[in-house]
Protein backbone atom coordinates (compact mmCIF):
# COMPACT_ATOMS: atom_id res chain seq x y z
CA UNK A 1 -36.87 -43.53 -29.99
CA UNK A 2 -38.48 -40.18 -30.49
CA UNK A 3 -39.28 -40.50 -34.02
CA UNK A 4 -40.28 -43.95 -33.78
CA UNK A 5 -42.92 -43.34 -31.49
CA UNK A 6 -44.21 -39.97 -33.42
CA UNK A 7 -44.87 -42.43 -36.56
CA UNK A 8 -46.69 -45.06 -34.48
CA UNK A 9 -48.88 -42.24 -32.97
CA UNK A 10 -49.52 -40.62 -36.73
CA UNK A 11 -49.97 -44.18 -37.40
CA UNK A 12 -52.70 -45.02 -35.09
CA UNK A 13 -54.93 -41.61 -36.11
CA UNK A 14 -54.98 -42.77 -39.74
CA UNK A 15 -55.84 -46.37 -38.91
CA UNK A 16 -58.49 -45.51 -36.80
CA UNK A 17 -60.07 -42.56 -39.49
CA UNK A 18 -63.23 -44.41 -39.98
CA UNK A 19 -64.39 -43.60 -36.38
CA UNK A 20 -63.39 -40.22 -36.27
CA UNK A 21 -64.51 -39.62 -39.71
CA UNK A 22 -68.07 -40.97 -39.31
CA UNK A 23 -68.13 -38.57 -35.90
CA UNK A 24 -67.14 -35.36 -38.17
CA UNK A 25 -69.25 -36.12 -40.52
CA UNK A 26 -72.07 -37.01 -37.83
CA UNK A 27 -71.53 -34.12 -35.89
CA UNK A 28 -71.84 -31.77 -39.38
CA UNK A 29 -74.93 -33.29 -40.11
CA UNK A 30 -76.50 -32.39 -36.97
CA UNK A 31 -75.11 -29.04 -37.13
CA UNK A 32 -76.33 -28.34 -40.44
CA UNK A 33 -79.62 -29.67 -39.91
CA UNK A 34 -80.11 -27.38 -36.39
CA UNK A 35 -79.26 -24.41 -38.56
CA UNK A 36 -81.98 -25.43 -41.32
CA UNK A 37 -84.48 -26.65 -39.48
CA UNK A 38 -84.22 -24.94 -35.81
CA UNK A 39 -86.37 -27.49 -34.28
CA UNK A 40 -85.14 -29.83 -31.14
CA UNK A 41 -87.42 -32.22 -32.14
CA UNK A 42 -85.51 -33.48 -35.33
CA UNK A 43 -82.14 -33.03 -33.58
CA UNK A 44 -83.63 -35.48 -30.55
CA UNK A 45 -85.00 -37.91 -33.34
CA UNK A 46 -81.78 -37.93 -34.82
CA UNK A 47 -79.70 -38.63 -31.31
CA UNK A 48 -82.44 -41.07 -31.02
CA UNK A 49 -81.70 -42.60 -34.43
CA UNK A 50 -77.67 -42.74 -34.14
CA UNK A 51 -78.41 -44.29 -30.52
CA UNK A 52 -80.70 -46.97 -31.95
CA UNK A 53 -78.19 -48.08 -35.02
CA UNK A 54 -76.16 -50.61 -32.80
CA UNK A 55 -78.99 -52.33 -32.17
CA UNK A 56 -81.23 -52.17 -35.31
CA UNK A 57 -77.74 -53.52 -37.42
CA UNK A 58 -77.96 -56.83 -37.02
CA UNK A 59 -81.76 -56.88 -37.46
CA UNK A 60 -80.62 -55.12 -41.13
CA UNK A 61 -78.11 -57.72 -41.97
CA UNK A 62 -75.06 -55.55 -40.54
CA UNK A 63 -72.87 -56.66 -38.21
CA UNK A 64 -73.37 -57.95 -34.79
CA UNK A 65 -73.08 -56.05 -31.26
CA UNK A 66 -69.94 -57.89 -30.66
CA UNK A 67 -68.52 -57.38 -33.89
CA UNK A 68 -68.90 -53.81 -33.11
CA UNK A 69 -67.53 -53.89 -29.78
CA UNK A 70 -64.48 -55.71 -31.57
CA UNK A 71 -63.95 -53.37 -34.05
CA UNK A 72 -64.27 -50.40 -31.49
CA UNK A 73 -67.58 -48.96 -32.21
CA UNK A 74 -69.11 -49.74 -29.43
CA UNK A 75 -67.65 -49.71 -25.59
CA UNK A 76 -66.61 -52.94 -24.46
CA UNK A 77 -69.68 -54.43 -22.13
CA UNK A 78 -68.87 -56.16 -19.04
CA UNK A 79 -69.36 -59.58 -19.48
CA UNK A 80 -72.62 -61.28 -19.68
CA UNK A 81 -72.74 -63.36 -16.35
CA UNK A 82 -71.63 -60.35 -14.25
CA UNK A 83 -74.06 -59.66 -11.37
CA UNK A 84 -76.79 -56.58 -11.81
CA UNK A 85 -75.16 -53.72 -11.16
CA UNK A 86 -76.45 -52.97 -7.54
CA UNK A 87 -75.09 -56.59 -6.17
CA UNK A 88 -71.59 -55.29 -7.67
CA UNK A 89 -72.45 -52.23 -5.86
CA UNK A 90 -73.64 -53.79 -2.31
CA UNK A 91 -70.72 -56.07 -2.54
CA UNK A 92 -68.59 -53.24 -2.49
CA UNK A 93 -69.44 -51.15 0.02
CA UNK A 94 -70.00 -54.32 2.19
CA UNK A 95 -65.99 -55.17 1.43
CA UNK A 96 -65.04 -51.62 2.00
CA UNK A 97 -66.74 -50.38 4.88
CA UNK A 98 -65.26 -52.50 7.08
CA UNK A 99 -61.75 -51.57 6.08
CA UNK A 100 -62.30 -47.89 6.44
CA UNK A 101 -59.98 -46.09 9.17
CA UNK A 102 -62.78 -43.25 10.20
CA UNK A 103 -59.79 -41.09 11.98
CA UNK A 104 -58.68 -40.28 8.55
CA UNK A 105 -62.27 -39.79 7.00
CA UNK A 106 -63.28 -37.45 9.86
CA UNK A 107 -59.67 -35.69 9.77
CA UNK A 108 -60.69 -34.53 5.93
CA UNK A 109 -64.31 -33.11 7.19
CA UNK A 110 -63.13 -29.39 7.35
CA UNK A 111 -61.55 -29.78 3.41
CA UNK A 112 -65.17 -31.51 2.47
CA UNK A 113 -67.02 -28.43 3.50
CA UNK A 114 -64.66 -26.93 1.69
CA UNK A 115 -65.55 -29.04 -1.31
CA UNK A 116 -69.80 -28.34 0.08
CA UNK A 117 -69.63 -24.73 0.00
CA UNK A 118 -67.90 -24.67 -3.61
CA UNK A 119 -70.37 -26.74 -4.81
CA UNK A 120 -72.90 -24.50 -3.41
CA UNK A 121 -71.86 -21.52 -4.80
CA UNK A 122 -71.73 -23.33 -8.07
CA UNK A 123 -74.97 -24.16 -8.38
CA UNK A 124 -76.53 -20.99 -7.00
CA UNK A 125 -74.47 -19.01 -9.57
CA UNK A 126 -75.48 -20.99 -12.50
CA UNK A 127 -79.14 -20.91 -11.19
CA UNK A 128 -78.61 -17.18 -11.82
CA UNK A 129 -76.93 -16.76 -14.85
CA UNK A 130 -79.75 -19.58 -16.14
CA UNK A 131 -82.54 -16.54 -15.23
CA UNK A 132 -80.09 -13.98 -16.56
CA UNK A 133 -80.09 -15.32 -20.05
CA UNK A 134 -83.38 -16.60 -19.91
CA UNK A 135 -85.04 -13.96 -18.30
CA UNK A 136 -87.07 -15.68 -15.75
CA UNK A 137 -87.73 -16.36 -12.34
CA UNK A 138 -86.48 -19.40 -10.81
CA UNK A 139 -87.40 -20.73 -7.64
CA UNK A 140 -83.82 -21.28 -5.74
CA UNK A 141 -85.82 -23.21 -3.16
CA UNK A 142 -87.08 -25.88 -4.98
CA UNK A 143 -83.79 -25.91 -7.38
CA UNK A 144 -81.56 -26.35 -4.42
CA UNK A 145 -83.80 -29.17 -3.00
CA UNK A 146 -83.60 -31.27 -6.12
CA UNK A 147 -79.85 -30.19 -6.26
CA UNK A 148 -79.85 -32.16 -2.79
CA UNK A 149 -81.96 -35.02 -4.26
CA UNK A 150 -80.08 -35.66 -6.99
CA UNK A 151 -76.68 -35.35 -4.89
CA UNK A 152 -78.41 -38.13 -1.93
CA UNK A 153 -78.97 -40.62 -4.81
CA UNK A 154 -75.61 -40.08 -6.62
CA UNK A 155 -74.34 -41.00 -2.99
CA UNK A 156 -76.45 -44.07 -2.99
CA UNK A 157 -75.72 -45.01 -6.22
CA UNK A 158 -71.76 -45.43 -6.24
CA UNK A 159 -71.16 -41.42 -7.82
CA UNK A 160 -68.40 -39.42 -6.34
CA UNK A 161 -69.22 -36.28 -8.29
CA UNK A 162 -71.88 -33.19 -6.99
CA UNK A 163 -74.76 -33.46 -9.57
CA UNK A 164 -76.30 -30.28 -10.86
CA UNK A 165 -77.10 -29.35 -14.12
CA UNK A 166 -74.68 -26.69 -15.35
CA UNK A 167 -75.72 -22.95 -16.75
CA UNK A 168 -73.87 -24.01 -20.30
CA UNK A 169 -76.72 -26.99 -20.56
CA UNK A 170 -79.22 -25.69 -19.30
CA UNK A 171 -79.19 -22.35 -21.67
CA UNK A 172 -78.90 -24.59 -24.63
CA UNK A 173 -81.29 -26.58 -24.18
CA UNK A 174 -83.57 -23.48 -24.17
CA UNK A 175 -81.84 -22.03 -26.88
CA UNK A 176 -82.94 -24.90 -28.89
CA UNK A 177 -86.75 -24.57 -28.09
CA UNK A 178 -86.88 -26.20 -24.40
CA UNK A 179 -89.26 -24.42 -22.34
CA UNK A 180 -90.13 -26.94 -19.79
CA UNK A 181 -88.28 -29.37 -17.23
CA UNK A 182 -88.76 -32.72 -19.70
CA UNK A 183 -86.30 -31.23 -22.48
C-alpha cells in the first residue's frame, strides 16, 4: 500500500544518488568559482567543458554514448535511421492539416488575442524592468520586432510557446559581465 510505495520512492532517490550527486557537486563548483573569479568567461568555458564530456569519454577510454544513455546520463536519442528533423516536421503538418476542423480553430480566435496581448505585455514589461536594473535605454522598436521574428520562426519550426527572452535572464547575464547581444 501506502508504505510500500513511500519505500520504493526513498528507494529510487538513493539508487539514483550518483546523478544527483555529481549535479550538486557540479552546480557548487560553478558557484564557487563565479564568486572567486567573477568572470563569465570561465563559467562559459566550464558549461562548455561539462557539455563536451559525453563526447570526449569515449575518446578517453570512458564509456560510450550509449552506455551513457543506458545508464541515464544522457537523454535517450531518437533512433539513428529516423528522418532529419524537418521531414518529421513536414510530415506532420502535411498529416494534420488536412484533419483540422477550422470552425473550431477560428471559434478560439478571441481567447488567442487573449493569449497575444498577454504576451505583449510580457515582453514590454520585462523590456522595462531590463533598462530599470540596467540603467539603459532600450530601443522597444527593434526589441519588439525581433520578439516577432523569433515568435514567426518558433511557428515555423514546430514551437507552441511565445519566445522572448525573460527580464530574470537577461539581468543575469549582465550581472555576470554581458554587455553586448552575443552573451
Amino acid at each position: 500500500g501506502i508504505q510500500s510505495s513511500v519505500v520504493s520512492q526513498g528507494n529510487d532517490l538513493w539508487d539514483g544518488w550518483q546523478h544527483w550527486a555529481l549535479a550538486v557537486t557540479l552546480g557548487t563548483f560553478i558557484f564557487l568559482l563565479d564568486e572567486l573569479l567573477h568572470s563569465p568567461v570561465a563559467i562559459v568555458v566550464v558549461l562548455l567543458a561539462i557539455g563536451a564530456a559525453p563526447q570526449m569519454s569515449e575518446s578517453l577510454g570512458g564509456p560510450t554514448l550509449s552506455e551513457l544513455r543506458v545508464g541515464g546520463w544522457l537523454i535517450q536519442g531518437t533512433s539513428e535511421k529516423s528522418l532529419p528533423w524537418y521531414i518529421d516536421l513536414a510530415a506532420t503538418y502535411s498529416n494534420a492539416l488536412p484533419r483540422v476542423h477550422w470552425g473550431t480553430v477560428l471559434a478560439q480566435v478571441p481567447k488567442l488575442l487573449g493569449v497575444w496581448l498577454t504576451h505583449v505585455l510580457c515582453v514590454v514589461m520585462d523590456l522595462k524592468a531590463v533598462e530599470l536594473v540596467t540603467q539603459q535605454e532600450i530601443d522597444l522598436d527593434v526589441e519588439l520586432k525581433a520578439v516577432g521574428v523569433g515568435n514567426l520562426l518558433c511557428a515555423v519550426g514546430g514551437s507552441s510557446w511565445p519566445m522572448y527572452m525573460l527580464c530574470s535572464q537577461n539581468v543575469s547575464s549582465y550581472k555576470l559581465g554581458g554587455r553586448t547581444r552575443a552573451v
